[in-house]
PDB file of N, CA and C in Angstrom:
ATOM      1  N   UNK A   1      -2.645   8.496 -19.279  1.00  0.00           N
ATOM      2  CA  UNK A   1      -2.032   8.592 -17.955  1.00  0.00           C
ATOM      3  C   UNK A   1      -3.064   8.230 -16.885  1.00  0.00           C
ATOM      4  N   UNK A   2      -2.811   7.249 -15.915  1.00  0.00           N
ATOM      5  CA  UNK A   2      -3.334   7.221 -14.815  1.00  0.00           C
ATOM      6  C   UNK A   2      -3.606   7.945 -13.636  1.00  0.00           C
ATOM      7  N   UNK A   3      -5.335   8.332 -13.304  1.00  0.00           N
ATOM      8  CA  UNK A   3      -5.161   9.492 -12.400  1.00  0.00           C
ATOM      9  C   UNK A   3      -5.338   9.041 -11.327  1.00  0.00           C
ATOM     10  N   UNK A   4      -6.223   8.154 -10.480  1.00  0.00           N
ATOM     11  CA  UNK A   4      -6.725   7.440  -9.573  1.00  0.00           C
ATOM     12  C   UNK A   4      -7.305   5.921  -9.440  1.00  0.00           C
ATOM     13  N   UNK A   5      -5.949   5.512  -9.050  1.00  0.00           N
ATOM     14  CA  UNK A   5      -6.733   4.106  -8.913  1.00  0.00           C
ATOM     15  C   UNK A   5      -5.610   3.266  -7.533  1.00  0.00           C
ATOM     16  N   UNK A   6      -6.066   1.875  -7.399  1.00  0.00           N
ATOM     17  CA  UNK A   6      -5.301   1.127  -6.820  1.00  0.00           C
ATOM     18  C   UNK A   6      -4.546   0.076  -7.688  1.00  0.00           C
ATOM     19  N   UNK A   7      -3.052   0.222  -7.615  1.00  0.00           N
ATOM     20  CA  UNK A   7      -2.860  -0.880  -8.166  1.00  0.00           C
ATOM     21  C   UNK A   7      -2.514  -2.565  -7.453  1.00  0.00           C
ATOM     22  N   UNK A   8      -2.260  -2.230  -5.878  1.00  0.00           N
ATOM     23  CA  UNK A   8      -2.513  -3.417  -4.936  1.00  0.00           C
ATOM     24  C   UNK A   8      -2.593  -2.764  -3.882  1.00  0.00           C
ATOM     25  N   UNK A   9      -1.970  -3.439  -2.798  1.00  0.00           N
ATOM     26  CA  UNK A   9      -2.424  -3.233  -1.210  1.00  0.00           C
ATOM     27  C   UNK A   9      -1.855  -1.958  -0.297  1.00  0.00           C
ATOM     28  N   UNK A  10      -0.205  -1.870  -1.555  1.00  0.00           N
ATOM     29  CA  UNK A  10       0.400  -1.231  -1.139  1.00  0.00           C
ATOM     30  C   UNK A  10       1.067   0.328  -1.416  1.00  0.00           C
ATOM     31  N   UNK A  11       0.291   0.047  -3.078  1.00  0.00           N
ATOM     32  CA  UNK A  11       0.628   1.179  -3.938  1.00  0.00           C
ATOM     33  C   UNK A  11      -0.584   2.280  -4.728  1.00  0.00           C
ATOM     34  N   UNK A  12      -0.725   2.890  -5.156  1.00  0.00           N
ATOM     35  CA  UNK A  12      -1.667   3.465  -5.796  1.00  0.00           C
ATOM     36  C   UNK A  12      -1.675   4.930  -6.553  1.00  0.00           C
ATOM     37  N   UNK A  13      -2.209   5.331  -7.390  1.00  0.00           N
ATOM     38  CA  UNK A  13      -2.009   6.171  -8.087  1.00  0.00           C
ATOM     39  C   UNK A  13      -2.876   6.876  -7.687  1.00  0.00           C
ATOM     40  N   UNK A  14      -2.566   8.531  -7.479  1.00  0.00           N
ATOM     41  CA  UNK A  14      -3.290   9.721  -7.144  1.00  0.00           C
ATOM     42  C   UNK A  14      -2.662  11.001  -7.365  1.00  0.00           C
ATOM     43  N   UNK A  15      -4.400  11.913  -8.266  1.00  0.00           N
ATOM     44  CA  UNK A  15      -3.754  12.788  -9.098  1.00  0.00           C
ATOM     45  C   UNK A  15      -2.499  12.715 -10.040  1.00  0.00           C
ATOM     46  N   UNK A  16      -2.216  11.413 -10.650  1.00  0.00           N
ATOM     47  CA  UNK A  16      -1.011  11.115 -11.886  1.00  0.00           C
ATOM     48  C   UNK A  16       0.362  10.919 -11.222  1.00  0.00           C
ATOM     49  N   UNK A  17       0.579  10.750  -9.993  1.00  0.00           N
ATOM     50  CA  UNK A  17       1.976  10.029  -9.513  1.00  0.00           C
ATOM     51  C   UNK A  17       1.063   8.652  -8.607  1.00  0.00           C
ATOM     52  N   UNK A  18       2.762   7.938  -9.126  1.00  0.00           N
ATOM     53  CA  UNK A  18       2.406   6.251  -8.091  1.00  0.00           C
ATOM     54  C   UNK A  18       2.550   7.148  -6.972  1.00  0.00           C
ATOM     55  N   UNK A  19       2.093   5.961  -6.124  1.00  0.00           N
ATOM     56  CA  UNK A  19       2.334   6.481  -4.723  1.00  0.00           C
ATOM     57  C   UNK A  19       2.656   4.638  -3.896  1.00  0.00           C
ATOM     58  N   UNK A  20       3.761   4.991  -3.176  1.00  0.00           N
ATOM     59  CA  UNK A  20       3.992   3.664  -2.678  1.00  0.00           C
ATOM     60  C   UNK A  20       3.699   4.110  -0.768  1.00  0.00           C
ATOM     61  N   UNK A  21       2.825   3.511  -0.590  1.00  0.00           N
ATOM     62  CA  UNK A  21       2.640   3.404   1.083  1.00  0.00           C
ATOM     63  C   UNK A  21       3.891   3.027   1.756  1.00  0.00           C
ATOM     64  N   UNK A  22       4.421   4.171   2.021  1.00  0.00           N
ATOM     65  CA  UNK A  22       5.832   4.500   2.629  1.00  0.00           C
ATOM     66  C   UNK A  22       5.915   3.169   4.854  1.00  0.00           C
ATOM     67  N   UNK A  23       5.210   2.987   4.902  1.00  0.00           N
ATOM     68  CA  UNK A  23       5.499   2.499   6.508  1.00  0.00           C
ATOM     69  C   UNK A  23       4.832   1.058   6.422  1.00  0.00           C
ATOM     70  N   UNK A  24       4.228  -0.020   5.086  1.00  0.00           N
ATOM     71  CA  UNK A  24       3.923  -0.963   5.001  1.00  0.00           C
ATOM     72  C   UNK A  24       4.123  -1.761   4.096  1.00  0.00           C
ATOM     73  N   UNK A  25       4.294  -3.051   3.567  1.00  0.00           N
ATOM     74  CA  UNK A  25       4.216  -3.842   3.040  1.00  0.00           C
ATOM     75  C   UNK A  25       2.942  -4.899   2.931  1.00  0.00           C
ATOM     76  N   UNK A  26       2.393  -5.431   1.647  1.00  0.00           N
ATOM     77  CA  UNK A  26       1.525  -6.198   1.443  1.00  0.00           C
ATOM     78  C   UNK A  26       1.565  -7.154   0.328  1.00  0.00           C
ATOM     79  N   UNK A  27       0.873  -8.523  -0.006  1.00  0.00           N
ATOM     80  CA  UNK A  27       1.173  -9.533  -0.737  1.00  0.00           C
ATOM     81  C   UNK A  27       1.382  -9.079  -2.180  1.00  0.00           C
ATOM     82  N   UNK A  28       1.894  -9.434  -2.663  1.00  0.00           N
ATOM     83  CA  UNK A  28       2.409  -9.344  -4.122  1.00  0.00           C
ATOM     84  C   UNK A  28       0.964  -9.205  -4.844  1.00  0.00           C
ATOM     85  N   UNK A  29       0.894  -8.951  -5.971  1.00  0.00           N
ATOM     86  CA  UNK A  29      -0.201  -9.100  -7.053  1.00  0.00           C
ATOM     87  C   UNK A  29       0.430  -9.461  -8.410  1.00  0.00           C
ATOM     88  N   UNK A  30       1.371  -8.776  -8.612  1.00  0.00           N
ATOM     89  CA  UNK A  30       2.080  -9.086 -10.329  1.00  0.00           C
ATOM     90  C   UNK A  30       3.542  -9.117 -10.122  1.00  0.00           C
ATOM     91  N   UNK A  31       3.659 -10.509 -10.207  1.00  0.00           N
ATOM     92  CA  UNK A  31       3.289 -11.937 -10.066  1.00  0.00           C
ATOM     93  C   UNK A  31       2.760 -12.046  -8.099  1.00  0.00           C
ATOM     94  N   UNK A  32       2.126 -12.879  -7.693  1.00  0.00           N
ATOM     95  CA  UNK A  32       1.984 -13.706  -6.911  1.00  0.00           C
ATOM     96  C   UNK A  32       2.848 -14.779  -6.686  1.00  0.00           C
ATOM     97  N   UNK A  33       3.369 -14.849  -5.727  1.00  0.00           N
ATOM     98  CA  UNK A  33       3.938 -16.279  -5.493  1.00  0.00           C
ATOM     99  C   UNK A  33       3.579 -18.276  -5.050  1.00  0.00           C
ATOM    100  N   UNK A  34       2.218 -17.082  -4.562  1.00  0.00           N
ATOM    101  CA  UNK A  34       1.216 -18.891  -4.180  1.00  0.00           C
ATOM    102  C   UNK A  34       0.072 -18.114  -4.135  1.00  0.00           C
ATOM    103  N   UNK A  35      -1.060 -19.222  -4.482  1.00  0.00           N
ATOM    104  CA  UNK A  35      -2.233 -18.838  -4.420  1.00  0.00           C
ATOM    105  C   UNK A  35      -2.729 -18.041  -3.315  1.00  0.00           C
ATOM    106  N   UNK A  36      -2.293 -18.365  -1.511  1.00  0.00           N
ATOM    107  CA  UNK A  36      -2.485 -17.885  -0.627  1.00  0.00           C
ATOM    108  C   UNK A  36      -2.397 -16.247  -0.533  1.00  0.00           C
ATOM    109  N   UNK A  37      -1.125 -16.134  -1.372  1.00  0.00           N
ATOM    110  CA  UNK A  37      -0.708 -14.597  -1.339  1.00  0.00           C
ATOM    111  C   UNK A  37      -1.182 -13.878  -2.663  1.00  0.00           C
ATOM    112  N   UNK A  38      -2.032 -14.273  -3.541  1.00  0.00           N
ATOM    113  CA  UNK A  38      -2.992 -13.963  -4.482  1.00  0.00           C
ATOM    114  C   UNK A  38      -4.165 -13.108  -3.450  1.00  0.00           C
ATOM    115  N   UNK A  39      -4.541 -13.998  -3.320  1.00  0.00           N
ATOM    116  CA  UNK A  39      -5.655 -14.219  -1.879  1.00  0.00           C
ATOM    117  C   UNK A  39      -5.254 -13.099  -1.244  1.00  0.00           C
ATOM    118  N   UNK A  40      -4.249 -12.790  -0.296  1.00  0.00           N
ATOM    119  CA  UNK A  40      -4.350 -12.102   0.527  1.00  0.00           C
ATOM    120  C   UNK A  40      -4.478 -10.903  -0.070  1.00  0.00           C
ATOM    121  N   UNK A  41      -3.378 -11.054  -0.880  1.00  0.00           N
ATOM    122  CA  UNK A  41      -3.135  -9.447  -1.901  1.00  0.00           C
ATOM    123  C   UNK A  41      -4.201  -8.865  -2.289  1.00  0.00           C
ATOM    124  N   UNK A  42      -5.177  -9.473  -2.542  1.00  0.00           N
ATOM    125  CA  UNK A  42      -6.428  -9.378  -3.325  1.00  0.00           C
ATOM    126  C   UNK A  42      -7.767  -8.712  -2.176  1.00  0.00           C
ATOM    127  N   UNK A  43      -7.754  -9.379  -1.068  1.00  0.00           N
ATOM    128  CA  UNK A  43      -8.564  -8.598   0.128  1.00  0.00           C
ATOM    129  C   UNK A  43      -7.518  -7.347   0.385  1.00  0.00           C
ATOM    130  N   UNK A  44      -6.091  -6.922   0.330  1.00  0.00           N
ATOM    131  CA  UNK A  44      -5.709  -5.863   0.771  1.00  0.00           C
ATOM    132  C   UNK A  44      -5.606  -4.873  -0.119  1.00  0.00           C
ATOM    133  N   UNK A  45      -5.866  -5.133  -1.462  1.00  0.00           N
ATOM    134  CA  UNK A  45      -6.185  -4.226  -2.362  1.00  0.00           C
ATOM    135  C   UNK A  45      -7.715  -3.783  -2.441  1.00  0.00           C
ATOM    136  N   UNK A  46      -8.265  -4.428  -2.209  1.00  0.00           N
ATOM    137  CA  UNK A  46      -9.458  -4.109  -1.784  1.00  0.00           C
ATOM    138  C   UNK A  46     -10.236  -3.346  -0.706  1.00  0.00           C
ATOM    139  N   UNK A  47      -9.163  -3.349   0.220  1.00  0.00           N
ATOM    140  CA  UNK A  47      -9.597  -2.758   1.676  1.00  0.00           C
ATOM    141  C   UNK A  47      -8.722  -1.312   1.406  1.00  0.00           C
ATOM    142  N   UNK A  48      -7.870  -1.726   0.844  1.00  0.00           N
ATOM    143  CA  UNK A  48      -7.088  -0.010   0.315  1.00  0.00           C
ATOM    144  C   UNK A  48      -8.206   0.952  -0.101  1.00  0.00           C
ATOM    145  N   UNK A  49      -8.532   0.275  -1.136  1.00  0.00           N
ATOM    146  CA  UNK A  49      -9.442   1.270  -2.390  1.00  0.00           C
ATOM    147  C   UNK A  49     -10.684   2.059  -1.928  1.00  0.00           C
ATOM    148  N   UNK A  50     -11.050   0.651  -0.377  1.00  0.00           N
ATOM    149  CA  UNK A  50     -12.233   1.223   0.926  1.00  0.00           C
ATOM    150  C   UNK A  50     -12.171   2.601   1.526  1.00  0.00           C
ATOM    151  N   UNK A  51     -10.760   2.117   1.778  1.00  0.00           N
ATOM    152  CA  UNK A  51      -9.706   3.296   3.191  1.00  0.00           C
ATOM    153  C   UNK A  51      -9.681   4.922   2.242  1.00  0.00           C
ATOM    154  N   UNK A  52      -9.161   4.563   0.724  1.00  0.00           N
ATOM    155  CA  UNK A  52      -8.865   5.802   0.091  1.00  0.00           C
ATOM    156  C   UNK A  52      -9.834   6.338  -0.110  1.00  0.00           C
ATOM    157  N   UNK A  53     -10.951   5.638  -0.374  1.00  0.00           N
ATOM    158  CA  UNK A  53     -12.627   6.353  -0.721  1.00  0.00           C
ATOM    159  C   UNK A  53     -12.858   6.676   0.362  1.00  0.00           C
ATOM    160  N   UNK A  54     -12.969   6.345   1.799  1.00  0.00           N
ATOM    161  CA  UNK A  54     -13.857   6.870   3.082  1.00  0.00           C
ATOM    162  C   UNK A  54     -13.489   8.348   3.227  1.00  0.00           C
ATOM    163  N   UNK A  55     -12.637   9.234   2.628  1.00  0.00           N
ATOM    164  CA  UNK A  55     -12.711  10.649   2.861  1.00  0.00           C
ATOM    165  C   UNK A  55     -11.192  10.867   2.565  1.00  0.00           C
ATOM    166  N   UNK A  56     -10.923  12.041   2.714  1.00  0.00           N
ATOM    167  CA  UNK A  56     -10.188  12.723   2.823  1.00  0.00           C
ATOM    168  C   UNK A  56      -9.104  12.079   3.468  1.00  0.00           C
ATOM    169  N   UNK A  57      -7.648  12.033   2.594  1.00  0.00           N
ATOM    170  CA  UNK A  57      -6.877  11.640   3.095  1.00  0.00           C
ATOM    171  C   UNK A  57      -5.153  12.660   3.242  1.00  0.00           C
ATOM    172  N   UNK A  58      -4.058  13.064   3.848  1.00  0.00           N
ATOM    173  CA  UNK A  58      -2.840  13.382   3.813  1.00  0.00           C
ATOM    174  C   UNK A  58      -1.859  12.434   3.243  1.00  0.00           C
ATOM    175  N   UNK A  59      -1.222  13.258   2.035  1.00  0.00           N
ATOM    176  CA  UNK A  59      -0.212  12.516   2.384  1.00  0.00           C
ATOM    177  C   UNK A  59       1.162  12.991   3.065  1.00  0.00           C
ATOM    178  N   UNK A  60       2.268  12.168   3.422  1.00  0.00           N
ATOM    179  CA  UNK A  60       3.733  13.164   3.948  1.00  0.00           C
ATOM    180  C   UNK A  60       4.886  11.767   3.125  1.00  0.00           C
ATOM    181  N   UNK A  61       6.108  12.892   3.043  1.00  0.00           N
ATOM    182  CA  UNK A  61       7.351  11.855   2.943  1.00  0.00           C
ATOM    183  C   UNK A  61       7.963  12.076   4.134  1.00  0.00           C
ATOM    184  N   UNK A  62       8.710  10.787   3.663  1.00  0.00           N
ATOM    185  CA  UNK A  62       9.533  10.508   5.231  1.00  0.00           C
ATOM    186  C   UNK A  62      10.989  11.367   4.155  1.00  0.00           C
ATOM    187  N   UNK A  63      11.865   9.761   4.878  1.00  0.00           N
ATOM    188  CA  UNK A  63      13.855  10.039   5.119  1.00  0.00           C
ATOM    189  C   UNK A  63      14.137   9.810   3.339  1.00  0.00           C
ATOM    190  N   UNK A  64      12.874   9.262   2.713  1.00  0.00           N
ATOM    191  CA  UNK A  64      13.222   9.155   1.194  1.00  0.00           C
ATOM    192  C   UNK A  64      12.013   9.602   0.110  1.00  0.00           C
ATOM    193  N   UNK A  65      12.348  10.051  -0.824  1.00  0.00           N
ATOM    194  CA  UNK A  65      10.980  10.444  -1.493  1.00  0.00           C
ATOM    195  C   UNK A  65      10.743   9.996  -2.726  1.00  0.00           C
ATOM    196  N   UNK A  66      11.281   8.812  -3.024  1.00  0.00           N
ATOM    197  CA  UNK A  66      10.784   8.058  -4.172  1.00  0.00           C
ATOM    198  C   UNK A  66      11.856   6.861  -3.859  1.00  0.00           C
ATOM    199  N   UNK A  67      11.405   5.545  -4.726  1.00  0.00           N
ATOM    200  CA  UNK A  67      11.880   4.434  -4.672  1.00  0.00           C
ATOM    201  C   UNK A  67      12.554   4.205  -5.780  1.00  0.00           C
ATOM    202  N   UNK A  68      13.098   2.746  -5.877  1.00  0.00           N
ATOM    203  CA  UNK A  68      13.903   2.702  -7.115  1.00  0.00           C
ATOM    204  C   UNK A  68      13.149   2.425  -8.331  1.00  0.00           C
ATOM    205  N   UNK A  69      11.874   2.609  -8.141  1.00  0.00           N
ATOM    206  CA  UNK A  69      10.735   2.546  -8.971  1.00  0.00           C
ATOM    207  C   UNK A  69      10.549   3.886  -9.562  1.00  0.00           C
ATOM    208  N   UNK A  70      11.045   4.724  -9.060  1.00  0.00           N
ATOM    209  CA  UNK A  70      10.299   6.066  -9.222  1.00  0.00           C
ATOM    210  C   UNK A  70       8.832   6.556  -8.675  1.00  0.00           C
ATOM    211  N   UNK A  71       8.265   5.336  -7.793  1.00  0.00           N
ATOM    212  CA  UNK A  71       7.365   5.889  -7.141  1.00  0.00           C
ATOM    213  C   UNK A  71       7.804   6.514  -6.134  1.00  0.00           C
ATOM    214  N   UNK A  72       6.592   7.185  -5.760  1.00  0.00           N
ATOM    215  CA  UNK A  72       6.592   8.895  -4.481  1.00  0.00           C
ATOM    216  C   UNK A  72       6.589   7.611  -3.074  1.00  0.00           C
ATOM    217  N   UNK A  73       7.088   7.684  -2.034  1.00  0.00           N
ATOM    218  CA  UNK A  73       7.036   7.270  -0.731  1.00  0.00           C
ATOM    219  C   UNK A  73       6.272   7.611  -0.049  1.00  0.00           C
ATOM    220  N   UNK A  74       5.184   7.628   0.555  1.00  0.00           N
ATOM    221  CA  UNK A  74       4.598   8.621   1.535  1.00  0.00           C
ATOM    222  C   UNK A  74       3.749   8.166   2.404  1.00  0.00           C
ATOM    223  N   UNK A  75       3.762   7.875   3.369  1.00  0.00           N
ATOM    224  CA  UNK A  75       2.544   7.632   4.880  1.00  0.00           C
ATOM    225  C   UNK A  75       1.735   8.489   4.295  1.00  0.00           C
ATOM    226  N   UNK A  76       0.043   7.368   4.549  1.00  0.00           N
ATOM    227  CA  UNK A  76      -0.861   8.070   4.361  1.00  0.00           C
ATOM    228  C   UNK A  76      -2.083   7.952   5.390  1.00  0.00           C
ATOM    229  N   UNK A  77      -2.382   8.730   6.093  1.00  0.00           N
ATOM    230  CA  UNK A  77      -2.892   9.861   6.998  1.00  0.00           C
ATOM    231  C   UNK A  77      -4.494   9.868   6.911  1.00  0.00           C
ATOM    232  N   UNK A  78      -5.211   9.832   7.770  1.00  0.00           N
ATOM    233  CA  UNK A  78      -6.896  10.316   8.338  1.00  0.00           C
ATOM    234  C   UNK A  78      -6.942  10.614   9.204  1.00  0.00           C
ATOM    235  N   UNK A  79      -7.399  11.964  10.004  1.00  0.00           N
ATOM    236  CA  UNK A  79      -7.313  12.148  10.883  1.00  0.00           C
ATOM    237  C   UNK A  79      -6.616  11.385  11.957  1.00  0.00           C
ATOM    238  N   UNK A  80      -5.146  11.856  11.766  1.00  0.00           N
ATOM    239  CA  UNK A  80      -3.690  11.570  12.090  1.00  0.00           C
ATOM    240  C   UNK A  80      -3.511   9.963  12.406  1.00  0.00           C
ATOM    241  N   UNK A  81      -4.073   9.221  11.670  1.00  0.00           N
ATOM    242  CA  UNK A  81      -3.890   7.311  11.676  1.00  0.00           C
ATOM    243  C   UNK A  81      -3.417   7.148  10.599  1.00  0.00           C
ATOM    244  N   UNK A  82      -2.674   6.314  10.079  1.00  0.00           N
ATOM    245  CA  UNK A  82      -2.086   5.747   9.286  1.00  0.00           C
ATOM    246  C   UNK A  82      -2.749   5.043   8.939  1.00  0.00           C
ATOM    247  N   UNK A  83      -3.177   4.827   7.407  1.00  0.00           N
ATOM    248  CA  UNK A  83      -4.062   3.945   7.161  1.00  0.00           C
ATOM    249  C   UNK A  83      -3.088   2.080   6.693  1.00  0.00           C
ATOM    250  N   UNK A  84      -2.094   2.310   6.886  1.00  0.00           N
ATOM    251  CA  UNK A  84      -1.125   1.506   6.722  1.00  0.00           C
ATOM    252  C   UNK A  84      -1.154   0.558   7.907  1.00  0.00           C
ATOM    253  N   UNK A  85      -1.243   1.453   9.327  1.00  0.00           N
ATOM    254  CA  UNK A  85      -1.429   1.085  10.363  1.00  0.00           C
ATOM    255  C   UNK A  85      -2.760  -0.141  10.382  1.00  0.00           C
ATOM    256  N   UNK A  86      -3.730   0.585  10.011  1.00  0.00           N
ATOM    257  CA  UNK A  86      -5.079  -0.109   9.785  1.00  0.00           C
ATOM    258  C   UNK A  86      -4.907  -1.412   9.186  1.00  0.00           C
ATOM    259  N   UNK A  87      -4.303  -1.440   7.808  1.00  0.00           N
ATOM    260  CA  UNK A  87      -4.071  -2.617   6.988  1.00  0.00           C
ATOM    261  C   UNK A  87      -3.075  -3.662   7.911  1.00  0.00           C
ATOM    262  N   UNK A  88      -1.941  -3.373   8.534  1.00  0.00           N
ATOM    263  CA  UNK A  88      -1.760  -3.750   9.544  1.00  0.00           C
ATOM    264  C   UNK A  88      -2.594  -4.610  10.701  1.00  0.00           C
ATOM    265  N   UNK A  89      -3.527  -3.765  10.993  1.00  0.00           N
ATOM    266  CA  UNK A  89      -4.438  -4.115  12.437  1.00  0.00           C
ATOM    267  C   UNK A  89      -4.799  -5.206  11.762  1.00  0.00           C
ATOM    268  N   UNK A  90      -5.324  -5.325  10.160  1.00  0.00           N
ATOM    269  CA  UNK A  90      -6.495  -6.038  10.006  1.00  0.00           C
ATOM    270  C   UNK A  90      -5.498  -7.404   9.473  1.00  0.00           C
ATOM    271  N   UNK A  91      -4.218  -7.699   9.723  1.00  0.00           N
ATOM    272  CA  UNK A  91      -3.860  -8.474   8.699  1.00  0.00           C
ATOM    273  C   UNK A  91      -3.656  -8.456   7.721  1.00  0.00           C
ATOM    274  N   UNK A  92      -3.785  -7.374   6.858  1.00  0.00           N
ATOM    275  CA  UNK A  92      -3.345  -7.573   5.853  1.00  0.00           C
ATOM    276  C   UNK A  92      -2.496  -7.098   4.891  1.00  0.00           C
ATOM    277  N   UNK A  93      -1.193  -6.431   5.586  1.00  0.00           N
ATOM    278  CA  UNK A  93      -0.051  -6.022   5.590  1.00  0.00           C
ATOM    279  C   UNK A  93       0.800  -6.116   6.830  1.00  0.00           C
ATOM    280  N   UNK A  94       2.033  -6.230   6.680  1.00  0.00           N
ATOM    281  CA  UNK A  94       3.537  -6.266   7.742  1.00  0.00           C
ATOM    282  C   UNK A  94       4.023  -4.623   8.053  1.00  0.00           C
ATOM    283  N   UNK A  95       4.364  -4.376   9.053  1.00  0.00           N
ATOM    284  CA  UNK A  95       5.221  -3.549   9.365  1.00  0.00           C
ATOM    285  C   UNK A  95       6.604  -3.059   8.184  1.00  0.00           C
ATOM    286  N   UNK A  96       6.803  -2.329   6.989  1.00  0.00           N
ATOM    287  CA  UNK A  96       7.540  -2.361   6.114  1.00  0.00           C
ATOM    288  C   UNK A  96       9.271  -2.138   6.881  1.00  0.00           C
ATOM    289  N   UNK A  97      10.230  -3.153   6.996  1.00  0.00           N
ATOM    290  CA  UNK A  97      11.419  -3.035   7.655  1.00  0.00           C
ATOM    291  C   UNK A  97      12.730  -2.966   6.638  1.00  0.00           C
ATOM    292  N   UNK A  98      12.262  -3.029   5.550  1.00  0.00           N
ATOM    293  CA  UNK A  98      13.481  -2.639   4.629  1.00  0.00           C
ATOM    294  C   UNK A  98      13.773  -4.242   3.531  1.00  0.00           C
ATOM    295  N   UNK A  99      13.262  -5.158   3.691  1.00  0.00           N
ATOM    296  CA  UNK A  99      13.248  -6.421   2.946  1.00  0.00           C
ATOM    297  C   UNK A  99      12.050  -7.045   2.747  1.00  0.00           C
ATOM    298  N   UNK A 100      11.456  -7.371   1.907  1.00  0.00           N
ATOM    299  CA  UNK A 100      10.384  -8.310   1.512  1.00  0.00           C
ATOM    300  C   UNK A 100      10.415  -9.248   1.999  1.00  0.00           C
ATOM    301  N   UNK A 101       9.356 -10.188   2.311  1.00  0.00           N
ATOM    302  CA  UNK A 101       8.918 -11.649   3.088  1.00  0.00           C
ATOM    303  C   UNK A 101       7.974 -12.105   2.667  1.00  0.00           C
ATOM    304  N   UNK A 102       8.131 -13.204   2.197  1.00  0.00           N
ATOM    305  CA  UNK A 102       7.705 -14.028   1.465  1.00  0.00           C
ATOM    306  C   UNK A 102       6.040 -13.974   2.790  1.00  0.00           C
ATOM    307  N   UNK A 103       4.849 -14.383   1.777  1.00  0.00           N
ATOM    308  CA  UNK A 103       3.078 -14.341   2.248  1.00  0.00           C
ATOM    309  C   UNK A 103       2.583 -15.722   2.079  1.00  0.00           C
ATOM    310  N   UNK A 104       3.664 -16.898   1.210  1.00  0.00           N
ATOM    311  CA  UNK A 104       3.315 -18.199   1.453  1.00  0.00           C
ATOM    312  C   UNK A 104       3.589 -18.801   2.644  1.00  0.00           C
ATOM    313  N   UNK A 105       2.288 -19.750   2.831  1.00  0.00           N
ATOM    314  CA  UNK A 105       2.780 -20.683   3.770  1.00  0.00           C
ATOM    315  C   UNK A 105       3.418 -21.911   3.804  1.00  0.00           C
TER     316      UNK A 105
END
């Protein structure tokens, strides 16, 4: 069983449940659709794994608490910022609005 890790930009495992970053979206990893969004996916999984190591983090659910995945939903929190927000600031996730969008150009 998986206890802690990242599995891309947007998801990650902690303490033995997925956890899907409930307020963002980020490039695909398995499968990719174009090299570009390899690429991107690949710096935002990376900057995740940054964000989750720099300390102490919250999590909360929102209006749903798991997906059709069976992963957990949940905004995740540092001293009350969204680190979703962050991935955001930096480019390298969308605002999550309820449909996927394509990361090729």
């Amino acid at each position: 069983m998986r206890t802690n890790c990242v599995v891309d930009g947007d998801t990650f495992w902690f303490e033995g449940e997925k956890i899907r970053i409930a307020d963002i979206d980020t490039p695909e990893l398995s499968p990719p659709r174009c090299e570009a969004e390899r690429i991107k996916g690949e710096r935002a999984k990376t900057r995740l794994l940054a964000l989750l190591n720099a300390g102490k983090f919250s999590l909360s659910s929102g209006l749903r608490d798991e997906d059709k995945y069976g992963r957990k939903l949940r905004t995740v929190t540092r001293e009350g910022r969204s680190l979703g927000d962050r991935l955001i600031d930096e480019g390298l996730a969308r605002r999550w609005d309820g449909a996927r969008h394509g990361w090729c150009e």
